[in-house]
PDB file of N, CA and C in Angstrom:
ATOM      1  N   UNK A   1    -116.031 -10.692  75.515  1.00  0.00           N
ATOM      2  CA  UNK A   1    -115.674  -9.563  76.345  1.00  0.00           C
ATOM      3  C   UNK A   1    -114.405  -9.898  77.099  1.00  0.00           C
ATOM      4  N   UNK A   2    -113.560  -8.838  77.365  1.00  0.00           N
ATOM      5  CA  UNK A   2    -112.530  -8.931  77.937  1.00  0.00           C
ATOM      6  C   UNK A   2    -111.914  -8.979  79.248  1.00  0.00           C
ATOM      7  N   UNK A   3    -111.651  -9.817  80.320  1.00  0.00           N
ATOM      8  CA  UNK A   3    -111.242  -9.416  81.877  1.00  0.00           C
ATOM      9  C   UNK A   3    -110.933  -8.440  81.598  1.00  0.00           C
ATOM     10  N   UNK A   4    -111.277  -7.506  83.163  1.00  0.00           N
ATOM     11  CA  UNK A   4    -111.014  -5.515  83.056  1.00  0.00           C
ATOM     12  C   UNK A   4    -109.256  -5.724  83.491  1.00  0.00           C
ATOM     13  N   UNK A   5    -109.292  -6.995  84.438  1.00  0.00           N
ATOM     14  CA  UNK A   5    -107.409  -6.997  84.488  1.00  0.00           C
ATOM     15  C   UNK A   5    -106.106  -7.783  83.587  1.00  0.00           C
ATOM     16  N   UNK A   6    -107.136  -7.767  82.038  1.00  0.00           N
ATOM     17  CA  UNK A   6    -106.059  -8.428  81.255  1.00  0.00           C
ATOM     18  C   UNK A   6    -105.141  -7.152  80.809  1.00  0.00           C
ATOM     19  N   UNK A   7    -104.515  -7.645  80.266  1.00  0.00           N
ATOM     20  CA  UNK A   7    -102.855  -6.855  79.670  1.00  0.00           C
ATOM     21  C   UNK A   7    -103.615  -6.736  78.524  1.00  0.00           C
ATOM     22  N   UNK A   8    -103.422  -5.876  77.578  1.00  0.00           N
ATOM     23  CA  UNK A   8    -103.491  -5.906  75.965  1.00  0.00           C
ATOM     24  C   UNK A   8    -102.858  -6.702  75.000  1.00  0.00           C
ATOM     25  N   UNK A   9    -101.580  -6.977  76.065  1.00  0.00           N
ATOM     26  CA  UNK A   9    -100.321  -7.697  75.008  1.00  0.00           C
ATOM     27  C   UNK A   9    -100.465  -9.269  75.101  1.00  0.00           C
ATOM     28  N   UNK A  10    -101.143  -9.589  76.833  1.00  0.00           N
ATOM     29  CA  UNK A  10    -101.298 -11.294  76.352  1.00  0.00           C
ATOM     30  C   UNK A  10    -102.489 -11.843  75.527  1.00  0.00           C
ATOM     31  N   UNK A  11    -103.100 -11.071  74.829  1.00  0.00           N
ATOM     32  CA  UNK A  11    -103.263 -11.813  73.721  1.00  0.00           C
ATOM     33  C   UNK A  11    -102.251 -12.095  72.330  1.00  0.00           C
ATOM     34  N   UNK A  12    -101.750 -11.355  72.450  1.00  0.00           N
ATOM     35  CA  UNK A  12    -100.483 -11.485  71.682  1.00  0.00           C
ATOM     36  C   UNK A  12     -99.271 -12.180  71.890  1.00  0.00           C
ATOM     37  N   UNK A  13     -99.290 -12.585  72.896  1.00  0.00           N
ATOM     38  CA  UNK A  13     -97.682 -13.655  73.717  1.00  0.00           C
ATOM     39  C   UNK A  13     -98.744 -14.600  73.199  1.00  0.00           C
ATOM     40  N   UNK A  14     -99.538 -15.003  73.117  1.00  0.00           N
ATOM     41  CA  UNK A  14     -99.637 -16.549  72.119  1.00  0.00           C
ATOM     42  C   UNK A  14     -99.334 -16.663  70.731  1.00  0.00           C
ATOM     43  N   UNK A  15     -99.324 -15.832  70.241  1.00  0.00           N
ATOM     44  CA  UNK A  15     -99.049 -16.333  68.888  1.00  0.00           C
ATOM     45  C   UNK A  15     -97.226 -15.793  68.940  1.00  0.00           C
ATOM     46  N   UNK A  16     -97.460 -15.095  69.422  1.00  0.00           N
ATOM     47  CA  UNK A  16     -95.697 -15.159  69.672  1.00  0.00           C
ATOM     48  C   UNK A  16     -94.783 -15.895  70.043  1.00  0.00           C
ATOM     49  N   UNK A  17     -95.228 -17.081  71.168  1.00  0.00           N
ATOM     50  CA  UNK A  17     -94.925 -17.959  71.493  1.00  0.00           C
ATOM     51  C   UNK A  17     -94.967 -18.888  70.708  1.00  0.00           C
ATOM     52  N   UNK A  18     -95.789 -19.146  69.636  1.00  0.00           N
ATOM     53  CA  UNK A  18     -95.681 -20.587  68.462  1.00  0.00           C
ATOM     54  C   UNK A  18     -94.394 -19.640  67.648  1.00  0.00           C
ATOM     55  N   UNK A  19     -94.448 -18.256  67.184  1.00  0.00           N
ATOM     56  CA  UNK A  19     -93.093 -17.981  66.478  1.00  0.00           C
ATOM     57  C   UNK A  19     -91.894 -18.290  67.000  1.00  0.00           C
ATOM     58  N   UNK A  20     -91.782 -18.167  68.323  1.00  0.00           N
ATOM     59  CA  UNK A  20     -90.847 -17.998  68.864  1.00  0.00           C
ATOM     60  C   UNK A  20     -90.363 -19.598  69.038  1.00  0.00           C
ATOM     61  N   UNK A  21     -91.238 -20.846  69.116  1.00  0.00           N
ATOM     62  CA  UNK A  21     -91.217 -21.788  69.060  1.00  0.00           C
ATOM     63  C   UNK A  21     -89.992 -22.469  68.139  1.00  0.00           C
ATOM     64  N   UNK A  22     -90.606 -22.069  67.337  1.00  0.00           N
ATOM     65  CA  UNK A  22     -89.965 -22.787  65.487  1.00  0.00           C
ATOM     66  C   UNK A  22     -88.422 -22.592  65.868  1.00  0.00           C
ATOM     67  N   UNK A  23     -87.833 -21.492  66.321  1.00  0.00           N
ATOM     68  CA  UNK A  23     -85.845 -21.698  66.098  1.00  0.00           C
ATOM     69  C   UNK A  23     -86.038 -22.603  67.670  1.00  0.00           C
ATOM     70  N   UNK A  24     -86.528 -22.167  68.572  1.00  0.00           N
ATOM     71  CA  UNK A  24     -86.069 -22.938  69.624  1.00  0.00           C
ATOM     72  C   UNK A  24     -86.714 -24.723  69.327  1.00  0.00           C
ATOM     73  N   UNK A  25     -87.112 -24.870  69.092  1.00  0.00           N
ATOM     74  CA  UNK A  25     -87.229 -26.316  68.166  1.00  0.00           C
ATOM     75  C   UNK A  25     -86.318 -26.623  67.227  1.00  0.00           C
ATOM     76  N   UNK A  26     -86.259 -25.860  66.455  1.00  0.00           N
ATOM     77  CA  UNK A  26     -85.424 -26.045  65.324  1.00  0.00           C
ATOM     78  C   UNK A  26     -83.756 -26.290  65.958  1.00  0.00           C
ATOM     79  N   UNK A  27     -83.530 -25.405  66.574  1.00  0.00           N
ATOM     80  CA  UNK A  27     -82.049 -25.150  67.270  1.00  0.00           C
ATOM     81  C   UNK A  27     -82.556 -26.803  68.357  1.00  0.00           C
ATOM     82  N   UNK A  28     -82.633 -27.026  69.280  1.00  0.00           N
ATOM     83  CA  UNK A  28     -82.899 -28.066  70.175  1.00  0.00           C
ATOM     84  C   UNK A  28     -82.593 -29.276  68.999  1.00  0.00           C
ATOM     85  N   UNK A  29     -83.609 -29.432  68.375  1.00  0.00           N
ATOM     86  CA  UNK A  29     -83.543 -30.889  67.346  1.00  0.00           C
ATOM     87  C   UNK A  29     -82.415 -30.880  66.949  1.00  0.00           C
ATOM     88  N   UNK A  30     -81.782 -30.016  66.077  1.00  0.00           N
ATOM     89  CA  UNK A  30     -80.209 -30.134  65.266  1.00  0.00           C
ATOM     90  C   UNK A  30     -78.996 -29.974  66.378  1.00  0.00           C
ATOM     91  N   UNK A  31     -79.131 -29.816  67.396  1.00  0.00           N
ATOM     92  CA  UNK A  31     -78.317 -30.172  68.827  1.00  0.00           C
ATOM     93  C   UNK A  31     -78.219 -31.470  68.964  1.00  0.00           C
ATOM     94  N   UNK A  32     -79.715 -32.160  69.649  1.00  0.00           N
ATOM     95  CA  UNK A  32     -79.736 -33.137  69.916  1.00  0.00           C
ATOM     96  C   UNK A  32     -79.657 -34.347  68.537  1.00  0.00           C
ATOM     97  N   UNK A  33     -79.733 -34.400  67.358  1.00  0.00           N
ATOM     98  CA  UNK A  33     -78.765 -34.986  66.684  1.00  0.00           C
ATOM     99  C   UNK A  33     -77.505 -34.702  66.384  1.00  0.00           C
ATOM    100  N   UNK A  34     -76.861 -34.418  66.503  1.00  0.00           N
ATOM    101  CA  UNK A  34     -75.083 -33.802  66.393  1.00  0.00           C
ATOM    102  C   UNK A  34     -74.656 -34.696  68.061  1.00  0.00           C
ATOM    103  N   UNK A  35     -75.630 -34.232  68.919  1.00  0.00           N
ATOM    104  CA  UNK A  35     -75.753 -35.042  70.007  1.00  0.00           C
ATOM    105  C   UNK A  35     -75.619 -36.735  70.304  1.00  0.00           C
ATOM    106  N   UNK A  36     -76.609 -37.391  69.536  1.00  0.00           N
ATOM    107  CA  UNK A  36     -76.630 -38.596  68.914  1.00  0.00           C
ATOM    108  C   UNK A  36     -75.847 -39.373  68.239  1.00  0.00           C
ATOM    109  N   UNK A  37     -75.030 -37.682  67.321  1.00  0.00           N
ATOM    110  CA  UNK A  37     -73.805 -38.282  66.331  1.00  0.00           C
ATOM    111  C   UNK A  37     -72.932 -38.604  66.934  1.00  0.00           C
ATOM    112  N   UNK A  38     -72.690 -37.756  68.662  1.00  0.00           N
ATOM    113  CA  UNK A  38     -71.201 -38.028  69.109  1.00  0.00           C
ATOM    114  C   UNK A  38     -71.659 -38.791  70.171  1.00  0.00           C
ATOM    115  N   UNK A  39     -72.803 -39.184  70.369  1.00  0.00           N
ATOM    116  CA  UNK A  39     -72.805 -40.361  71.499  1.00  0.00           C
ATOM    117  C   UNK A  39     -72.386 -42.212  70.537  1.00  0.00           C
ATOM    118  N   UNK A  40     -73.105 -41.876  69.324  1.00  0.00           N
ATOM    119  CA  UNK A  40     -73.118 -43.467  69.015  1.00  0.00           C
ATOM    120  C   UNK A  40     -71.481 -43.312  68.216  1.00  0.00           C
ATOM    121  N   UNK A  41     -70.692 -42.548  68.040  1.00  0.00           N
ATOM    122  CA  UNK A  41     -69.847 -42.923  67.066  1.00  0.00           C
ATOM    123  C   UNK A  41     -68.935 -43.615  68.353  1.00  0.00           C
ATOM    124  N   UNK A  42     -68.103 -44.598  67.505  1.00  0.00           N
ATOM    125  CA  UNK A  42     -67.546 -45.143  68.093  1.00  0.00           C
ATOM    126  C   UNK A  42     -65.852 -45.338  67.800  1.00  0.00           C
ATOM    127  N   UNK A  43     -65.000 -45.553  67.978  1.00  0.00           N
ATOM    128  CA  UNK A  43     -63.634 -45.306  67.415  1.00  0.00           C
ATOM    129  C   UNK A  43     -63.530 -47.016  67.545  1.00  0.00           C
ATOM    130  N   UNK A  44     -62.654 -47.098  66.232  1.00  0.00           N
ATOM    131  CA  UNK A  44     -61.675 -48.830  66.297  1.00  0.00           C
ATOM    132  C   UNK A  44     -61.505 -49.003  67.108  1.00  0.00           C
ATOM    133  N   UNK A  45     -60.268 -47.963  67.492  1.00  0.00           N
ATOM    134  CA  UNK A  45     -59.115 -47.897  68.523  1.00  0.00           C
ATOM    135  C   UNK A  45     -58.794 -46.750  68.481  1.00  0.00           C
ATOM    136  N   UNK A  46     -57.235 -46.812  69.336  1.00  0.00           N
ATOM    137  CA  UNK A  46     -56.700 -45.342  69.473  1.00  0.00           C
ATOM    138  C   UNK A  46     -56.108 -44.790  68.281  1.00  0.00           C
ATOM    139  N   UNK A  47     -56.052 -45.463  67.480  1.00  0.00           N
ATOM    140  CA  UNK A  47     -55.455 -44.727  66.126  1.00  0.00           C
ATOM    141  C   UNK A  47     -56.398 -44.313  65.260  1.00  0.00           C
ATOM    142  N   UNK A  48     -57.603 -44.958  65.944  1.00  0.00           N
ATOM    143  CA  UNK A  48     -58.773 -44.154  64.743  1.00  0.00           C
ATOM    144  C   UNK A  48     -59.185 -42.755  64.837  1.00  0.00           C
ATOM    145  N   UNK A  49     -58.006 -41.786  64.339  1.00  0.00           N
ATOM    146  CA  UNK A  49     -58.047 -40.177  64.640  1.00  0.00           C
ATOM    147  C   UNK A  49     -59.518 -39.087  63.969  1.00  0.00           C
ATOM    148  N   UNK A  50     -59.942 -40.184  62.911  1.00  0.00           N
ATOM    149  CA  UNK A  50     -60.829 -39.586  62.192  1.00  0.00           C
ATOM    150  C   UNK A  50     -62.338 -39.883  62.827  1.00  0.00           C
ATOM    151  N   UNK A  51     -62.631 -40.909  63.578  1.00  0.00           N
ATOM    152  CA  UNK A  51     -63.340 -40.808  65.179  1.00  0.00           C
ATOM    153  C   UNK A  51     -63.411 -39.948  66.168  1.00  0.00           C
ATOM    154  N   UNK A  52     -62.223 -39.979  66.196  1.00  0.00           N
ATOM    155  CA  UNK A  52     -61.988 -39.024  67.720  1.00  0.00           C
ATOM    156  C   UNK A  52     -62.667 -37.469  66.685  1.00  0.00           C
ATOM    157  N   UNK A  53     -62.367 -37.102  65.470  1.00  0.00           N
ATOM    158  CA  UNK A  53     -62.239 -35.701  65.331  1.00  0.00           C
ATOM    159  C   UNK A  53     -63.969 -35.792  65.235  1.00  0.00           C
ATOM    160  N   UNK A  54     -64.628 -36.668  64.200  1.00  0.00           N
ATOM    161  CA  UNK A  54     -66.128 -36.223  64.205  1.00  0.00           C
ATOM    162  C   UNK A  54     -66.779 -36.498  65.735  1.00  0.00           C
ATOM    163  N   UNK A  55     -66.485 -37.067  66.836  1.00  0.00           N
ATOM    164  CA  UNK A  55     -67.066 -36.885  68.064  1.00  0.00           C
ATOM    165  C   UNK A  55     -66.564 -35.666  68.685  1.00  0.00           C
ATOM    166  N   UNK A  56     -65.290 -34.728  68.047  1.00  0.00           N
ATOM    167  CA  UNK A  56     -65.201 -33.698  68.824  1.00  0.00           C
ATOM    168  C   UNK A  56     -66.540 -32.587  67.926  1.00  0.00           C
ATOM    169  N   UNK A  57     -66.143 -32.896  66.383  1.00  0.00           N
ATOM    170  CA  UNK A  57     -66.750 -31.874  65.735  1.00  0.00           C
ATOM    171  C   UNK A  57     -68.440 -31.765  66.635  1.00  0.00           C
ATOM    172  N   UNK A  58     -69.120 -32.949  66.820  1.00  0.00           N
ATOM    173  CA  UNK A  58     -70.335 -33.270  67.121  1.00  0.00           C
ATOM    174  C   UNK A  58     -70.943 -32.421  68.330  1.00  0.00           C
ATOM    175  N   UNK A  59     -69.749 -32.924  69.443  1.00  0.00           N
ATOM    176  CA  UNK A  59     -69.730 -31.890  70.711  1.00  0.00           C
ATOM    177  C   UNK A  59     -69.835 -30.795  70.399  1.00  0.00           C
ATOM    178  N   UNK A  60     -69.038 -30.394  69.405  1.00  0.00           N
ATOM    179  CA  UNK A  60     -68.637 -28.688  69.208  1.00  0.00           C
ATOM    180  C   UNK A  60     -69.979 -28.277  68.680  1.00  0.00           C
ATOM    181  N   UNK A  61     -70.528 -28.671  67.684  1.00  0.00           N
ATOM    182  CA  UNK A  61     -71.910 -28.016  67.227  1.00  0.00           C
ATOM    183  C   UNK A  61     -73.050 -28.179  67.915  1.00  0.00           C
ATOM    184  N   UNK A  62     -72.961 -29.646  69.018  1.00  0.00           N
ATOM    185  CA  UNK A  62     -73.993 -29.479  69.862  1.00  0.00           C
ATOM    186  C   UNK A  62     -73.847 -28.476  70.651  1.00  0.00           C
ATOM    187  N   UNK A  63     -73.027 -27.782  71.304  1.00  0.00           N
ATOM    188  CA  UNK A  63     -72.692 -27.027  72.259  1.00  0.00           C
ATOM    189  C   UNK A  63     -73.115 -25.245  71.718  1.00  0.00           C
ATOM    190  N   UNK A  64     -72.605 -25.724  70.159  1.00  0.00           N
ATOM    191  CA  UNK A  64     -73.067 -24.234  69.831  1.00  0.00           C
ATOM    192  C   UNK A  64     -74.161 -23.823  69.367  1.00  0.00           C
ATOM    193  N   UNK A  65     -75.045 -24.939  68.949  1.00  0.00           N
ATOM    194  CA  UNK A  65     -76.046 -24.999  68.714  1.00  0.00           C
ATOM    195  C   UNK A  65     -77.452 -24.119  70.230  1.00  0.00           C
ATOM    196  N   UNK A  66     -76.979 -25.576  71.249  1.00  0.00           N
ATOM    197  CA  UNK A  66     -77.736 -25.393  72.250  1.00  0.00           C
ATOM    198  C   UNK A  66     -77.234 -24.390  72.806  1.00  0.00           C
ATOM    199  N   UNK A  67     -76.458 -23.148  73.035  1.00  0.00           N
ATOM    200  CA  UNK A  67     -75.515 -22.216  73.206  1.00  0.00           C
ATOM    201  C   UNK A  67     -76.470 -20.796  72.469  1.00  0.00           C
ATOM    202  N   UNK A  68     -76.997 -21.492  71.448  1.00  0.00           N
ATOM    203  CA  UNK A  68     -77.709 -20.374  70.830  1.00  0.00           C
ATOM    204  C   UNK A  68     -79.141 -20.886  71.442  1.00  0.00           C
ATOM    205  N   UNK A  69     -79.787 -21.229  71.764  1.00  0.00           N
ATOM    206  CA  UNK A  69     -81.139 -21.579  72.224  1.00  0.00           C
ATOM    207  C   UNK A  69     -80.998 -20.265  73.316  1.00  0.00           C
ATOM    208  N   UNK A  70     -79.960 -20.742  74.483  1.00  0.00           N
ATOM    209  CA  UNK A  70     -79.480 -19.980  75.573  1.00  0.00           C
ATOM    210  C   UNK A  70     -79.678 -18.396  75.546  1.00  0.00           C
ATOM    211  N   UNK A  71     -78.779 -18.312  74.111  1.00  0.00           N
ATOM    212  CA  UNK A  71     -78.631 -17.295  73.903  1.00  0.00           C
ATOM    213  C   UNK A  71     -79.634 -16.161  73.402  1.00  0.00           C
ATOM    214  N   UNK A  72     -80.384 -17.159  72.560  1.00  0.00           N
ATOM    215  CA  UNK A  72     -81.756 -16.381  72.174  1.00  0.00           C
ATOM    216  C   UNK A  72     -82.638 -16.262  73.406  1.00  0.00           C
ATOM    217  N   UNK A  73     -82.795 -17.610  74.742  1.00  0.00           N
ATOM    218  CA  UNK A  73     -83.832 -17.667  75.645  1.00  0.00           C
ATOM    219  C   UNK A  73     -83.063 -16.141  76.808  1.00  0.00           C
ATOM    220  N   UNK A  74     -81.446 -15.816  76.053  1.00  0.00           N
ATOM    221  CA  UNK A  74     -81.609 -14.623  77.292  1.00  0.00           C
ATOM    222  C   UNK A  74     -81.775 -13.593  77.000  1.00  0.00           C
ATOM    223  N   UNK A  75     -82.136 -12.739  75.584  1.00  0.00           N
ATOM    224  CA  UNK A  75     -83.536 -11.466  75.455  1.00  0.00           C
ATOM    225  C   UNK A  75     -84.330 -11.445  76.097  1.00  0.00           C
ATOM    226  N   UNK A  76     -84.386 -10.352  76.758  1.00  0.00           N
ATOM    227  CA  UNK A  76     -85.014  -9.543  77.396  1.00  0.00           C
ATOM    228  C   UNK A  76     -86.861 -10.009  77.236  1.00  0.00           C
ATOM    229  N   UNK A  77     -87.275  -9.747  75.795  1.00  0.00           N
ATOM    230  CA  UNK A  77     -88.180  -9.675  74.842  1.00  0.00           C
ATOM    231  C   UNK A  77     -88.609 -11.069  75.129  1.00  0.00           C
ATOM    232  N   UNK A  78     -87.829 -12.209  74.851  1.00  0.00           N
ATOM    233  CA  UNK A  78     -87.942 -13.735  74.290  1.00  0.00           C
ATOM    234  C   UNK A  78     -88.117 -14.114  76.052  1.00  0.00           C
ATOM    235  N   UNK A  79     -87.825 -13.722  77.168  1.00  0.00           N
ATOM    236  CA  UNK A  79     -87.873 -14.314  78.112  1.00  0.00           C
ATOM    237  C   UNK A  79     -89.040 -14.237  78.610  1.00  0.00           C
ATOM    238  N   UNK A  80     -89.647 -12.959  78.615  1.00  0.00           N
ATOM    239  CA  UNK A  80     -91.258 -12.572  79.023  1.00  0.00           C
ATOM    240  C   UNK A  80     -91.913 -13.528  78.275  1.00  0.00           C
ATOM    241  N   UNK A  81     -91.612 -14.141  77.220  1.00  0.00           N
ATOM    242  CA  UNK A  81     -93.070 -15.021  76.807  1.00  0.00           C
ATOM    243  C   UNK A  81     -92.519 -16.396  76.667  1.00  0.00           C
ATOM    244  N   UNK A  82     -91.260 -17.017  76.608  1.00  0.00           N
ATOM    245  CA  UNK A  82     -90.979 -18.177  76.734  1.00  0.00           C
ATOM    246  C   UNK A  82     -90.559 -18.639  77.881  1.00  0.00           C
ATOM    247  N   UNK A  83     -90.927 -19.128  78.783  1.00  0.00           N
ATOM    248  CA  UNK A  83     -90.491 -20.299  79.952  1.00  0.00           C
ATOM    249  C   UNK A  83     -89.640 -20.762  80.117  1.00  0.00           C
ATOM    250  N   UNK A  84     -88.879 -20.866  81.438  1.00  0.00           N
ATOM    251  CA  UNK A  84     -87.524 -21.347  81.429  1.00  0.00           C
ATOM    252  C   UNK A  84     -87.383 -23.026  80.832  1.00  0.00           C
ATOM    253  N   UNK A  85     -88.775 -23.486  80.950  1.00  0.00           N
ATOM    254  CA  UNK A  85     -88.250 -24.750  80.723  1.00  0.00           C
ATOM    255  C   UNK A  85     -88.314 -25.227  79.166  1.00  0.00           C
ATOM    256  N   UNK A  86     -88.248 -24.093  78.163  1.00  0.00           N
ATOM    257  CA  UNK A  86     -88.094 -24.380  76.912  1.00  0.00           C
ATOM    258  C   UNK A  86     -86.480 -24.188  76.389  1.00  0.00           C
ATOM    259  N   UNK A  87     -85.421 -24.140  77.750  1.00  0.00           N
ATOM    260  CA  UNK A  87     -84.481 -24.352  77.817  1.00  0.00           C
ATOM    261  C   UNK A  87     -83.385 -25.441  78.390  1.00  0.00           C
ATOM    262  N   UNK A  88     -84.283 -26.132  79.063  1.00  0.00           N
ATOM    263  CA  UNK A  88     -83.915 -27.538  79.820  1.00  0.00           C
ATOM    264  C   UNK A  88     -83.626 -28.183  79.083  1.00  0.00           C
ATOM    265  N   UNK A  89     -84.220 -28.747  78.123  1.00  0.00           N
ATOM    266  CA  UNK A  89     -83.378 -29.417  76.750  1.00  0.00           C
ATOM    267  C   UNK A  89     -82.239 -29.337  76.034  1.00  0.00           C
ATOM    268  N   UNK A  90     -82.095 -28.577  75.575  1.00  0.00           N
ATOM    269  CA  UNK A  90     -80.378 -27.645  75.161  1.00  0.00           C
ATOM    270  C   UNK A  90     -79.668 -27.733  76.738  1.00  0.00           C
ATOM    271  N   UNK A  91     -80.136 -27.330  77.620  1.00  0.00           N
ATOM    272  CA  UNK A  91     -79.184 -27.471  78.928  1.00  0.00           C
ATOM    273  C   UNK A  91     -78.387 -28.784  78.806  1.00  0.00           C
ATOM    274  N   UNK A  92     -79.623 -29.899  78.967  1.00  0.00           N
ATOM    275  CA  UNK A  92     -79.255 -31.081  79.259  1.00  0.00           C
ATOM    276  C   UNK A  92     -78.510 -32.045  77.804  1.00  0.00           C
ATOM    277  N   UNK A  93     -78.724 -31.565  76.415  1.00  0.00           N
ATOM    278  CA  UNK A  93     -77.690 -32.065  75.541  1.00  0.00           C
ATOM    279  C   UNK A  93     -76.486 -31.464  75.818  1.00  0.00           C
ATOM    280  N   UNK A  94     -75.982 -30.071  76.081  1.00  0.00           N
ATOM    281  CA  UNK A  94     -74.789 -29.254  76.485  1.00  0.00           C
ATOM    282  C   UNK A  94     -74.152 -30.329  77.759  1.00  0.00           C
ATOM    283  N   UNK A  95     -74.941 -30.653  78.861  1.00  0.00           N
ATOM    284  CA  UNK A  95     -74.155 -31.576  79.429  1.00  0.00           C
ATOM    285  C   UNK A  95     -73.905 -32.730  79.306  1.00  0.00           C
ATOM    286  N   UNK A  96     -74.646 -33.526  78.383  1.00  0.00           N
ATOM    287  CA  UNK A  96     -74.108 -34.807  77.571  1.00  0.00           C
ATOM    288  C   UNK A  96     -72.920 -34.598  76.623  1.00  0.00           C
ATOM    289  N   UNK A  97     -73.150 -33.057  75.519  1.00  0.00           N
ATOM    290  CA  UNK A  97     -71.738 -33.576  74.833  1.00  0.00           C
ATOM    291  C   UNK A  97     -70.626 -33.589  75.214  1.00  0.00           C
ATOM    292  N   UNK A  98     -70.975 -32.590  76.786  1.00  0.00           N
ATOM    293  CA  UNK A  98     -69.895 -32.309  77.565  1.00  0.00           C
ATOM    294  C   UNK A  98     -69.292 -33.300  78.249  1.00  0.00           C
ATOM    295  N   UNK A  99     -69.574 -33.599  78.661  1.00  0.00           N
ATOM    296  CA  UNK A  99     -69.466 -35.219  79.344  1.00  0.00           C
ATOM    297  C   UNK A  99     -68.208 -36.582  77.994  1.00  0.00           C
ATOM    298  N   UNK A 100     -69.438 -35.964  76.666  1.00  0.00           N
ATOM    299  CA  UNK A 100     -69.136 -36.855  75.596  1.00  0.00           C
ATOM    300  C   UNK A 100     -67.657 -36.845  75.515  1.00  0.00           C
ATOM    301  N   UNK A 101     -67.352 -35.218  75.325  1.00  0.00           N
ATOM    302  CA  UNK A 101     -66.129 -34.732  74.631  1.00  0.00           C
ATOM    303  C   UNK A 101     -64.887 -34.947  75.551  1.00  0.00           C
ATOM    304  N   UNK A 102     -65.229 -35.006  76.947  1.00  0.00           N
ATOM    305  CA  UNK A 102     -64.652 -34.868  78.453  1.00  0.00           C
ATOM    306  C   UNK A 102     -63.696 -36.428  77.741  1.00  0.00           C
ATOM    307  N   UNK A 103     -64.879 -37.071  77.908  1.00  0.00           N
ATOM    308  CA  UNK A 103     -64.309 -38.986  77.745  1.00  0.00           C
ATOM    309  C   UNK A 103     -63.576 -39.654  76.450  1.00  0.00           C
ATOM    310  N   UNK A 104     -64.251 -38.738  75.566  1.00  0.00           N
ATOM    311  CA  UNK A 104     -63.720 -39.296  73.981  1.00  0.00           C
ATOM    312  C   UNK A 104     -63.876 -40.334  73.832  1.00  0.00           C
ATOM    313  N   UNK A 105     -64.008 -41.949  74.689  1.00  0.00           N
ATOM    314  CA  UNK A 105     -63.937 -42.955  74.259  1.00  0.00           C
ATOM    315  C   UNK A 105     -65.491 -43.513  74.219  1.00  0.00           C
TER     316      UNK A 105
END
Protein backbone atom coordinates (compact mmCIF):
# COMPACT_ATOMS: atom_id res chain seq x y z
CA UNK A 1 0.00 0.00 0.00
CA UNK A 2 0.95 3.37 -0.76
CA UNK A 3 1.76 6.66 1.67
CA UNK A 4 -1.55 8.93 0.95
CA UNK A 5 1.46 11.78 0.62
CA UNK A 6 3.58 10.05 -1.99
CA UNK A 7 3.96 11.69 -5.51
CA UNK A 8 3.07 9.15 -8.30
CA UNK A 9 6.28 10.02 -10.07
CA UNK A 10 8.78 9.01 -7.17
CA UNK A 11 8.40 5.78 -7.87
CA UNK A 12 9.67 6.41 -11.03
CA UNK A 13 12.82 8.88 -10.21
CA UNK A 14 14.42 5.52 -9.25
CA UNK A 15 14.74 3.85 -12.07
CA UNK A 16 15.38 7.01 -13.75
CA UNK A 17 18.06 7.77 -11.75
CA UNK A 18 20.13 4.36 -12.61
CA UNK A 19 19.34 5.67 -16.49
CA UNK A 20 20.34 8.74 -15.92
CA UNK A 21 23.39 7.32 -14.14
CA UNK A 22 25.12 5.45 -17.12
CA UNK A 23 26.23 8.98 -19.32
CA UNK A 24 26.95 10.73 -16.09
CA UNK A 25 29.36 7.83 -15.27
CA UNK A 26 30.23 7.26 -18.48
CA UNK A 27 31.05 11.10 -19.20
CA UNK A 28 32.93 11.45 -15.46
CA UNK A 29 35.22 8.18 -16.16
CA UNK A 30 36.40 9.29 -19.82
CA UNK A 31 37.16 12.90 -18.17
CA UNK A 32 38.91 11.64 -15.46
CA UNK A 33 41.20 9.52 -17.71
CA UNK A 34 42.07 12.20 -20.37
CA UNK A 35 42.56 13.71 -16.84
CA UNK A 36 45.24 11.18 -15.83
CA UNK A 37 46.58 11.47 -19.42
CA UNK A 38 47.50 15.13 -18.86
CA UNK A 39 48.53 14.83 -15.31
CA UNK A 40 51.20 11.91 -15.82
CA UNK A 41 52.52 13.00 -19.27
CA UNK A 42 55.53 14.45 -18.91
CA UNK A 43 57.70 16.56 -21.49
CA UNK A 44 61.80 15.92 -22.06
CA UNK A 45 62.15 19.42 -22.14
CA UNK A 46 61.12 22.54 -23.71
CA UNK A 47 61.44 21.37 -27.13
CA UNK A 48 59.35 18.44 -26.57
CA UNK A 49 56.31 20.23 -28.55
CA UNK A 50 54.55 16.96 -29.09
CA UNK A 51 54.13 16.83 -25.03
CA UNK A 52 53.12 20.02 -24.53
CA UNK A 53 50.29 19.42 -27.44
CA UNK A 54 48.84 15.90 -25.97
CA UNK A 55 48.68 17.60 -22.32
CA UNK A 56 46.84 20.44 -23.97
CA UNK A 57 44.69 17.99 -26.13
CA UNK A 58 43.98 16.03 -22.62
CA UNK A 59 42.87 19.28 -20.78
CA UNK A 60 40.77 20.12 -23.71
CA UNK A 61 38.66 16.86 -23.67
CA UNK A 62 38.69 16.71 -20.01
CA UNK A 63 37.08 20.00 -19.85
CA UNK A 64 34.65 19.11 -22.52
CA UNK A 65 33.87 16.12 -21.45
CA UNK A 66 33.12 17.19 -17.73
CA UNK A 67 31.46 20.39 -19.42
CA UNK A 68 28.91 18.00 -20.71
CA UNK A 69 28.12 16.21 -17.34
CA UNK A 70 27.37 20.08 -16.34
CA UNK A 71 25.60 20.47 -19.07
CA UNK A 72 23.34 17.56 -19.01
CA UNK A 73 23.17 18.02 -14.79
CA UNK A 74 21.57 21.64 -15.92
CA UNK A 75 18.00 20.22 -17.44
CA UNK A 76 15.47 21.18 -15.91
CA UNK A 77 14.15 17.33 -16.05
CA UNK A 78 17.79 15.73 -15.06
CA UNK A 79 18.07 18.10 -12.01
CA UNK A 80 14.80 17.04 -10.15
CA UNK A 81 16.13 13.52 -9.89
CA UNK A 82 19.91 13.78 -9.89
CA UNK A 83 21.77 15.50 -6.95
CA UNK A 84 24.08 18.10 -7.06
CA UNK A 85 26.68 15.98 -5.91
CA UNK A 86 26.69 13.69 -8.98
CA UNK A 87 28.44 16.71 -10.28
CA UNK A 88 31.33 17.32 -7.89
CA UNK A 89 33.42 15.00 -9.77
CA UNK A 90 33.52 16.57 -13.26
CA UNK A 91 33.73 19.91 -11.16
CA UNK A 92 36.78 18.84 -9.50
CA UNK A 93 38.66 17.09 -12.77
CA UNK A 94 37.66 20.62 -14.70
CA UNK A 95 39.78 22.19 -11.96
CA UNK A 96 42.70 19.88 -12.16
CA UNK A 97 43.03 20.08 -15.96
CA UNK A 98 42.69 23.55 -15.40
CA UNK A 99 45.30 24.01 -13.20
CA UNK A 100 47.11 21.19 -15.57
CA UNK A 101 46.88 23.30 -18.73
CA UNK A 102 47.50 26.76 -16.62
CA UNK A 103 51.25 25.10 -15.78
CA UNK A 104 52.06 22.90 -18.80
CA UNK A 105 55.08 21.68 -17.09
Amino acid sequence: MSHPDAHPDDADRGCLRVVLAVPFAALTLLAAWFCWMAVTIRPSGAWDDDAYRGIEVSCLATLALAGAVAVLWLLPSVRRVMAWPWVVPAAALVVIAAVRWATGT
